[in-house]
C-alpha atoms as a PDB file:
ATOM      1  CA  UNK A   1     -20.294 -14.803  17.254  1.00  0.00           C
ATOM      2  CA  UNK A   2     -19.058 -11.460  18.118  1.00  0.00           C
ATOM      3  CA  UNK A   3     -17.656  -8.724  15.307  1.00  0.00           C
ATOM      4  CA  UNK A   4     -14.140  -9.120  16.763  1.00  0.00           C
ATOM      5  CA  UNK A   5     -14.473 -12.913  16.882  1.00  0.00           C
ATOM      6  CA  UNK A   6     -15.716 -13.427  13.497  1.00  0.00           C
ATOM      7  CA  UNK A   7     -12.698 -10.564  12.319  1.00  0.00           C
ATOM      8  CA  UNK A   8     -10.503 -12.608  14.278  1.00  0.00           C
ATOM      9  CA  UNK A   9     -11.953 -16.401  12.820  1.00  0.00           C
ATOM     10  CA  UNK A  10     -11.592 -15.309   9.464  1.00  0.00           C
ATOM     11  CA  UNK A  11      -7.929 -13.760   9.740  1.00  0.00           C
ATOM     12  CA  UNK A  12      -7.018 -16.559  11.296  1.00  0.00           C
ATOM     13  CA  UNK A  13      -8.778 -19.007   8.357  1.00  0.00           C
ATOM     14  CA  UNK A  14      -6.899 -17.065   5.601  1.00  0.00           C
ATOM     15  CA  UNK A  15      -5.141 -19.503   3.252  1.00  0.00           C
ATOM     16  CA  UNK A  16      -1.886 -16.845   2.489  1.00  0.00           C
ATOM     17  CA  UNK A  17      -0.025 -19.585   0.819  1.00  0.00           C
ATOM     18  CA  UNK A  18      -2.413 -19.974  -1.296  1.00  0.00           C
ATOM     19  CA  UNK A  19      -3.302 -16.311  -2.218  1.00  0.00           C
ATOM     20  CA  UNK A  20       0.586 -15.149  -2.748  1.00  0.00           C
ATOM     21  CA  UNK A  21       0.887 -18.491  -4.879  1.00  0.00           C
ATOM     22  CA  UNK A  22      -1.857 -17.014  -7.117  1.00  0.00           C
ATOM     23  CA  UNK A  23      -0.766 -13.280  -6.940  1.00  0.00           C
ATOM     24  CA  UNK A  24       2.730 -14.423  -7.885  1.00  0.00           C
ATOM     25  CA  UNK A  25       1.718 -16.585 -10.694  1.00  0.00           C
ATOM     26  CA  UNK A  26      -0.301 -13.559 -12.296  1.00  0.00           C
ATOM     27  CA  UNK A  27       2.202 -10.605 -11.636  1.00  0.00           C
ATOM     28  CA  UNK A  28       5.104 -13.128 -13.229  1.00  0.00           C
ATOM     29  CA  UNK A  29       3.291 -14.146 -16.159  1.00  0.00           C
ATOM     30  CA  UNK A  30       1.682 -10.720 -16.956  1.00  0.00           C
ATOM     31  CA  UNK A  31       2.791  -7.774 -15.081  1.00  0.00           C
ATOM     32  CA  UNK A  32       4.809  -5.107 -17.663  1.00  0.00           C
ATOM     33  CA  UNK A  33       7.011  -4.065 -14.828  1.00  0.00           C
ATOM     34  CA  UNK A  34       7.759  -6.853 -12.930  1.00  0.00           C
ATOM     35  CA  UNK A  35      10.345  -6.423 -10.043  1.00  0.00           C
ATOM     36  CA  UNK A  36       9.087  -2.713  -9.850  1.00  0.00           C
ATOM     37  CA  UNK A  37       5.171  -3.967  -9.468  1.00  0.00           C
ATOM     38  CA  UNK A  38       4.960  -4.260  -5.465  1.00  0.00           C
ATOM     39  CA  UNK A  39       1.798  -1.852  -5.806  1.00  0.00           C
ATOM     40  CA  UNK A  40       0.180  -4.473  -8.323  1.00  0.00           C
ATOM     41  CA  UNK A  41       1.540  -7.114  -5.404  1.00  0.00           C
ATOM     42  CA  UNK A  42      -0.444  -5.045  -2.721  1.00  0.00           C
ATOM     43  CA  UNK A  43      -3.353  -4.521  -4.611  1.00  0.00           C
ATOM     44  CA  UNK A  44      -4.170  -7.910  -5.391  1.00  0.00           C
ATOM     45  CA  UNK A  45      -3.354  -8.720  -2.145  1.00  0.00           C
ATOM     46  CA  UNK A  46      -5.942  -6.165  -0.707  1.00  0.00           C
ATOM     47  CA  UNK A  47      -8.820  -7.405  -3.399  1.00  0.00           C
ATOM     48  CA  UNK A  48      -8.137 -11.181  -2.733  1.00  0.00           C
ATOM     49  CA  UNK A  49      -7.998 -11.125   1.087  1.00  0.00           C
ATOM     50  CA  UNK A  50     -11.315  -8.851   0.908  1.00  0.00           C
ATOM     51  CA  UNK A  51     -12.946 -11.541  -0.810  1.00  0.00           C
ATOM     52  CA  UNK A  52     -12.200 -13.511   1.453  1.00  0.00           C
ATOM     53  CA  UNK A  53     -13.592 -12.178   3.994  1.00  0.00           C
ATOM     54  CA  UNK A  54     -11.035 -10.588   5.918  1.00  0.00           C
ATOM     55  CA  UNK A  55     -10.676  -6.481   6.586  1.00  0.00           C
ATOM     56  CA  UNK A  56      -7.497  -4.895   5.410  1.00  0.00           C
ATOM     57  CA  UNK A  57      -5.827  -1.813   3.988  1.00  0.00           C
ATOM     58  CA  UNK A  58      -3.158  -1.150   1.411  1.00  0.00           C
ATOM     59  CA  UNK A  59       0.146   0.791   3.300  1.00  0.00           C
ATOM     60  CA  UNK A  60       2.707   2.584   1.500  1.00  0.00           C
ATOM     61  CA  UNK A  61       5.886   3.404   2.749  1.00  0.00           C
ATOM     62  CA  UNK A  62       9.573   2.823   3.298  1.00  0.00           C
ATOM     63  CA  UNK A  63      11.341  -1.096   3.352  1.00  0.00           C
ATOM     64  CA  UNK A  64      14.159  -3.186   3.881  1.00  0.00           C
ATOM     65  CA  UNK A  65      15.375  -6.604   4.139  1.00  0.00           C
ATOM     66  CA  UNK A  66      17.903  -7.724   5.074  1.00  0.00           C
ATOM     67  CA  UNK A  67      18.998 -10.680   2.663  1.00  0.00           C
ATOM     68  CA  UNK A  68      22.165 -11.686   3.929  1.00  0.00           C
ATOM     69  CA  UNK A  69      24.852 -11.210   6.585  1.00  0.00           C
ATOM     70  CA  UNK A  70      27.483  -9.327   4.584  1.00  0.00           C
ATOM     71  CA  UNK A  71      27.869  -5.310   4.288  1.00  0.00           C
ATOM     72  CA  UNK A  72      26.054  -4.642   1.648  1.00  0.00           C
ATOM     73  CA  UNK A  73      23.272  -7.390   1.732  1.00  0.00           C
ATOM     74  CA  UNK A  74      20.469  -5.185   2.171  1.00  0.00           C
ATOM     75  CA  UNK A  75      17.709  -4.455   0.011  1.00  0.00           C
ATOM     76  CA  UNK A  76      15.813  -0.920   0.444  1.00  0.00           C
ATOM     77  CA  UNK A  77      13.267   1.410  -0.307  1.00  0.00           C
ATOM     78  CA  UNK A  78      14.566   3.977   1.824  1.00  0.00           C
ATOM     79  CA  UNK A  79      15.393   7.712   1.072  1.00  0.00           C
ATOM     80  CA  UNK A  80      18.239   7.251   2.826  1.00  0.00           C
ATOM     81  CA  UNK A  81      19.850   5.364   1.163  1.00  0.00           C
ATOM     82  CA  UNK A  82      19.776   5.620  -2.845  1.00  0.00           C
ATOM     83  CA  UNK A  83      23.171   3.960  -3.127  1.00  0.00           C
ATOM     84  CA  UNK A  84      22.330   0.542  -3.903  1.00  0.00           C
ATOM     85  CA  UNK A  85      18.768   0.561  -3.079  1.00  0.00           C
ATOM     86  CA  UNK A  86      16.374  -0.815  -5.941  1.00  0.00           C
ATOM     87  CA  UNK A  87      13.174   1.519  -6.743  1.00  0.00           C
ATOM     88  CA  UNK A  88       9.952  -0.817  -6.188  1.00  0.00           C
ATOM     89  CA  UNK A  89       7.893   2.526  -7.073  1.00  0.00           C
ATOM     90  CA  UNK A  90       8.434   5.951  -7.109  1.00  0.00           C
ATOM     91  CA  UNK A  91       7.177   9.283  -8.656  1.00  0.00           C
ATOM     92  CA  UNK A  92       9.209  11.430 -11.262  1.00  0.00           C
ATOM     93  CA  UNK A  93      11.180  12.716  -8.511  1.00  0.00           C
ATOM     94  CA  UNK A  94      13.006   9.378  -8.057  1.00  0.00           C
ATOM     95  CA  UNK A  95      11.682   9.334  -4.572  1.00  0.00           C
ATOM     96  CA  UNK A  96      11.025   5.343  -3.591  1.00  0.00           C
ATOM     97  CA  UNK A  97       8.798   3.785  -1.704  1.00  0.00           C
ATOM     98  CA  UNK A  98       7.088   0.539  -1.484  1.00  0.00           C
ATOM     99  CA  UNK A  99       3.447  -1.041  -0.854  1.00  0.00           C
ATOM    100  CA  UNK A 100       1.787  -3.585   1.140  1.00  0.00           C
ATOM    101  CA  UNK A 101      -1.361  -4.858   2.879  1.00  0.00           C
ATOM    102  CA  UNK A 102      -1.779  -4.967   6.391  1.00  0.00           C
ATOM    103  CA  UNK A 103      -4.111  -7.229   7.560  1.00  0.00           C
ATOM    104  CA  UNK A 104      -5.567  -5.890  11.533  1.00  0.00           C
ATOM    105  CA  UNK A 105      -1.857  -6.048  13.457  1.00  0.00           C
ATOM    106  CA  UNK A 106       0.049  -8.262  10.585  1.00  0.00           C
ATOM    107  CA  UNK A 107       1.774  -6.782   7.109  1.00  0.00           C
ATOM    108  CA  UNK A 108       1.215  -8.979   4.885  1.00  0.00           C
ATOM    109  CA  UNK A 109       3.765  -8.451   1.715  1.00  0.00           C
ATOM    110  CA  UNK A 110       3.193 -10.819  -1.461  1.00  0.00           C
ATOM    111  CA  UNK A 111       6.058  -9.293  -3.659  1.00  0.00           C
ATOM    112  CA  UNK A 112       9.254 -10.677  -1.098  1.00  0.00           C
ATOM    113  CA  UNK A 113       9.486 -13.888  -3.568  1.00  0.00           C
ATOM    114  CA  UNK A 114      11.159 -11.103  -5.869  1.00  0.00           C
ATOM    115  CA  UNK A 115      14.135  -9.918  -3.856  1.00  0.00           C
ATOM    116  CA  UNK A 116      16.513 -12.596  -5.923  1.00  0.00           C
ATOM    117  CA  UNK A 117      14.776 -11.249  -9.169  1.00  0.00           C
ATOM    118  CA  UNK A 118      15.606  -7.469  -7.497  1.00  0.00           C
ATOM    119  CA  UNK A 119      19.140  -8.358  -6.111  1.00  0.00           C
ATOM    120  CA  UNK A 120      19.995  -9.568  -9.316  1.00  0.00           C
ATOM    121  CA  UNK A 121      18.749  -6.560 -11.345  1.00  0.00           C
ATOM    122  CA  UNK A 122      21.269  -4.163  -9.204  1.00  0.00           C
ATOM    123  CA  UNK A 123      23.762  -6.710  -9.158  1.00  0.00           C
ATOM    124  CA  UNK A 124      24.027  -6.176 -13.035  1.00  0.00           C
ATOM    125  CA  UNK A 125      23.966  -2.610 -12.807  1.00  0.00           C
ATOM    126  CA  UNK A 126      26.627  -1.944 -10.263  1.00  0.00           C
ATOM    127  CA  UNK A 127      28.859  -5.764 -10.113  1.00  0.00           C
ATOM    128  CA  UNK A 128      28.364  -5.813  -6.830  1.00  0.00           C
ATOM    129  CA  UNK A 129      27.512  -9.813  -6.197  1.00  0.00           C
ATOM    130  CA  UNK A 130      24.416  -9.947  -3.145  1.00  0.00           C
ATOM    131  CA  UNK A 131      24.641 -12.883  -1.029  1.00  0.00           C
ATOM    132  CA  UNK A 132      20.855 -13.826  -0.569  1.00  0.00           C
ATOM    133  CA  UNK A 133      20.390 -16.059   2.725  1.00  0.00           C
ATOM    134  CA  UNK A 134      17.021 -14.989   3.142  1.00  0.00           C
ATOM    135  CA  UNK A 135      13.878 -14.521   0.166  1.00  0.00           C
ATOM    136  CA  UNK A 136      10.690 -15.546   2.177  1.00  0.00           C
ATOM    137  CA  UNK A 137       7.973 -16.548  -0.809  1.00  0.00           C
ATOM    138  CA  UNK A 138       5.987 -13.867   0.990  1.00  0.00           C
ATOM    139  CA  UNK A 139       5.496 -12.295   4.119  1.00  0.00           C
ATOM    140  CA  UNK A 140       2.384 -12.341   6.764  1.00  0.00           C
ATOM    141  CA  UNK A 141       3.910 -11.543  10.211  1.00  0.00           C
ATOM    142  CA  UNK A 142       2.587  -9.170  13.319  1.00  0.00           C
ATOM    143  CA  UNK A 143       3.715  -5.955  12.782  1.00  0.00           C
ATOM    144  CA  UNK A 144       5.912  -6.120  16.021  1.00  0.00           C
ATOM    145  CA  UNK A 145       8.437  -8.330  14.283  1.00  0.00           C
ATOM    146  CA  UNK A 146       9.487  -5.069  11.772  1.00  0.00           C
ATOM    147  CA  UNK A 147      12.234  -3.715  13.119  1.00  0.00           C
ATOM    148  CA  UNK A 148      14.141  -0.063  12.749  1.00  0.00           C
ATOM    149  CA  UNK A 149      15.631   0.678   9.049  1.00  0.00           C
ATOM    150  CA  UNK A 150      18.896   0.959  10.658  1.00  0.00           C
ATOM    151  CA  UNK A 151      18.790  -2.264  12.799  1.00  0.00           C
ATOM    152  CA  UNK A 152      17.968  -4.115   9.181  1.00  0.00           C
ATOM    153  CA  UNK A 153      21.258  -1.893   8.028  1.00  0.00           C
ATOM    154  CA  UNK A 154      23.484  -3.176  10.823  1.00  0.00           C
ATOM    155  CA  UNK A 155      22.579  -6.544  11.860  1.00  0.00           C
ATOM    156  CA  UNK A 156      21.673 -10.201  10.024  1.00  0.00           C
ATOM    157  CA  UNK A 157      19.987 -12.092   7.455  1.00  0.00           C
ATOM    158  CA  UNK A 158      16.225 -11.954   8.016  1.00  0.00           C
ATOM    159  CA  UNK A 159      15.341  -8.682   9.272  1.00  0.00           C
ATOM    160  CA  UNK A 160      12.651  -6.413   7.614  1.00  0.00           C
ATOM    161  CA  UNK A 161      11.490  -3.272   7.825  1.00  0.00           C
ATOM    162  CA  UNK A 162       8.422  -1.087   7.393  1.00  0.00           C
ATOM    163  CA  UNK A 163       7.594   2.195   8.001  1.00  0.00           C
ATOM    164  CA  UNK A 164       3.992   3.742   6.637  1.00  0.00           C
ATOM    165  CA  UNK A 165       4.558   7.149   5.462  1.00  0.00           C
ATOM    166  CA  UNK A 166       1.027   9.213   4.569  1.00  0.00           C
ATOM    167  CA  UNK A 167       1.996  11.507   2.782  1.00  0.00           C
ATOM    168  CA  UNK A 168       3.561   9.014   0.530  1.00  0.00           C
ATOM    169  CA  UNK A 169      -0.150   7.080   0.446  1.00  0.00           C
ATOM    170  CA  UNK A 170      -2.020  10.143  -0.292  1.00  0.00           C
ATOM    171  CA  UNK A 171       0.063  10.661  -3.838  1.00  0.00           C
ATOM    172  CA  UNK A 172       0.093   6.886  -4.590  1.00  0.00           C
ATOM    173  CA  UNK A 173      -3.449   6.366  -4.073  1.00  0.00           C
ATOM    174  CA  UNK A 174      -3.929   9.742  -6.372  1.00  0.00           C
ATOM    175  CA  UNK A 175      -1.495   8.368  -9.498  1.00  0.00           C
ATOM    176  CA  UNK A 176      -2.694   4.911  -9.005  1.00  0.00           C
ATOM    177  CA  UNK A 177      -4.590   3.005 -12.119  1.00  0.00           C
ATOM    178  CA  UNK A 178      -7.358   1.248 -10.466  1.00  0.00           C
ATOM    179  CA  UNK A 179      -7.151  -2.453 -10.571  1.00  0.00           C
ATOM    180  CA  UNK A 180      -8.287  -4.061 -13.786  1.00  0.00           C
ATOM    181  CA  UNK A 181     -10.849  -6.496 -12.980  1.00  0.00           C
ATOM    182  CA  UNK A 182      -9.807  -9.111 -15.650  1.00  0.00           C
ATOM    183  CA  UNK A 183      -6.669  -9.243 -13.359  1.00  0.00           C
ATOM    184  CA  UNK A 184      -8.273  -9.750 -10.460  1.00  0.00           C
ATOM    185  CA  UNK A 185     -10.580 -11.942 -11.442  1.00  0.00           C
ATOM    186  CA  UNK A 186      -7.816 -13.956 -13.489  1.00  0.00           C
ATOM    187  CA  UNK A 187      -6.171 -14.266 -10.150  1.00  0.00           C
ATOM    188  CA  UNK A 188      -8.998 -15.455  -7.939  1.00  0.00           C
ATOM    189  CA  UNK A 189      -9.357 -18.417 -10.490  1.00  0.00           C
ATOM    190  CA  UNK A 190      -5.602 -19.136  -9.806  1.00  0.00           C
ATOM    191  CA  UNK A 191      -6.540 -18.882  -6.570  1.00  0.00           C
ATOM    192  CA  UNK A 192      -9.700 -21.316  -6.289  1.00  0.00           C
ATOM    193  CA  UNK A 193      -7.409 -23.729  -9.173  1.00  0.00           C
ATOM    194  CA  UNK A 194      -4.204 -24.262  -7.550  1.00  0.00           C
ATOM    195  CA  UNK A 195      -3.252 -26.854 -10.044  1.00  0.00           C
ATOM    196  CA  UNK A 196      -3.777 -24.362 -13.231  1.00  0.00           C
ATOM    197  CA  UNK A 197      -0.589 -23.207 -15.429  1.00  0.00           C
ATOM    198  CA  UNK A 198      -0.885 -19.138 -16.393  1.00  0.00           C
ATOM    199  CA  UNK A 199       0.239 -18.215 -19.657  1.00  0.00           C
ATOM    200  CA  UNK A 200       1.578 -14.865 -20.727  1.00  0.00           C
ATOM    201  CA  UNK A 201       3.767 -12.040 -22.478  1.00  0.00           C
ATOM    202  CA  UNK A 202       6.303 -13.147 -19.600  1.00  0.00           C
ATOM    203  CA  UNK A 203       6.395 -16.654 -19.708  1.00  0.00           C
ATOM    204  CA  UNK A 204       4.294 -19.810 -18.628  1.00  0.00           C
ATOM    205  CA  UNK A 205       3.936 -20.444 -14.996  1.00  0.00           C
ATOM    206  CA  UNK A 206       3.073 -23.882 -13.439  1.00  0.00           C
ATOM    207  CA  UNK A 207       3.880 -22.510 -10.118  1.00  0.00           C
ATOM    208  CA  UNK A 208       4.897 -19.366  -8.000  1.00  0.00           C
ATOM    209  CA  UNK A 209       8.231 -18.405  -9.715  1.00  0.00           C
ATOM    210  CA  UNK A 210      10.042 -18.310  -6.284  1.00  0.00           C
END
């Protein structure tokens, strides 16, 4: 078999249920920061599907989703516009942004099963009460189904958004802790043991917290 089939077998193959289930499990259980972890997300995400065989990258940028149909139903990781958005990660300027893999043409995000977890954090800070139609466990879609920032803005429930910014990557990747490899190798047994319950500071977890 050819290098692009075999890239193209195994992408295909990849069991992304199963490796956001496991992800999700570990960041909710353990993760200090969680709702403000999506790099944590992404790197797992990067180290699992690796393992697996597939080629990928970790992307860092600007998001949105849109969660439901009213006004103010969007959640963002957008410069332009602070009010309301929620900071996934940012440096000591305040300036958000937001990571993910991307796997050949597809983004793959493993942190969307937090945007209730999110909406409800701002929701307590600033009353306003976010009508969520739309919290996808995870994400793993071609890259043509991201649409503008301000279509995501405008329109309806179910639009997302991502823009990779490199400048943004380049002082990420610099600040970044590398992974700790009891994590990663914590998740890739919740990974190849479905069934297992993870125990931590943050709780017990039988399943994906979704």
């Amino acid at each position: 078999m050819g290098e692009a089939k075999l890239k193209k077998a195994v992408t295909e193959n990849l069991d992304i249920e199963r490796v956001s289930m496991a992800i999700a499990k570990m960041c909710s259980a353990t993760s200090g920061a969680h709702g403000q972890d999506c790099y944590l997300h992404a790197a797992l995400g990067k180290a699992m599907l690796t393992r697996l065989g597939a080629r990928c990258e970790m992307a860092i940028g600007y998001a949105a989703w849109r969660v439901g149909d009213g006004n103010a139903d969007t959640l963002v990781h957008h410069p332009s516009a602070l009010k309301g958005a929620y900071v996934g990660m940012g440096g000591g300027d305040g300036e958000m942004y937001h990571a993910w893999v991307e796997v050949g043409n597809r983004i793959y995000d493993p942190s969307t099963y937090l945007i209730r977890h999110k909406c409800a954090t701002l929701d307590a800070l600033d009353g306003y009460v976010t009508t969520i139609d739309w919290c996808p466990d995870y994400l793993y879609v071609p890259r043509s189904e991201s649409v503008s920032f301000n279509r995501v803005c405008m329109e309806t429930a179910g639009l997302f958004y991502y823009e990779r910014v490199p400048l943004l990557e380049a002082r990420a990747r610099r600040e970044a802790k590398s992974l700790d490899p009891h994590v990663l190798l914590t998740t890739w047994i919740l990974y190849s043991n479905p069934d297992c319950v993870m125990t931590g500071p943050n709780g017990v977890f039988e399943s994906a917290p979704l």
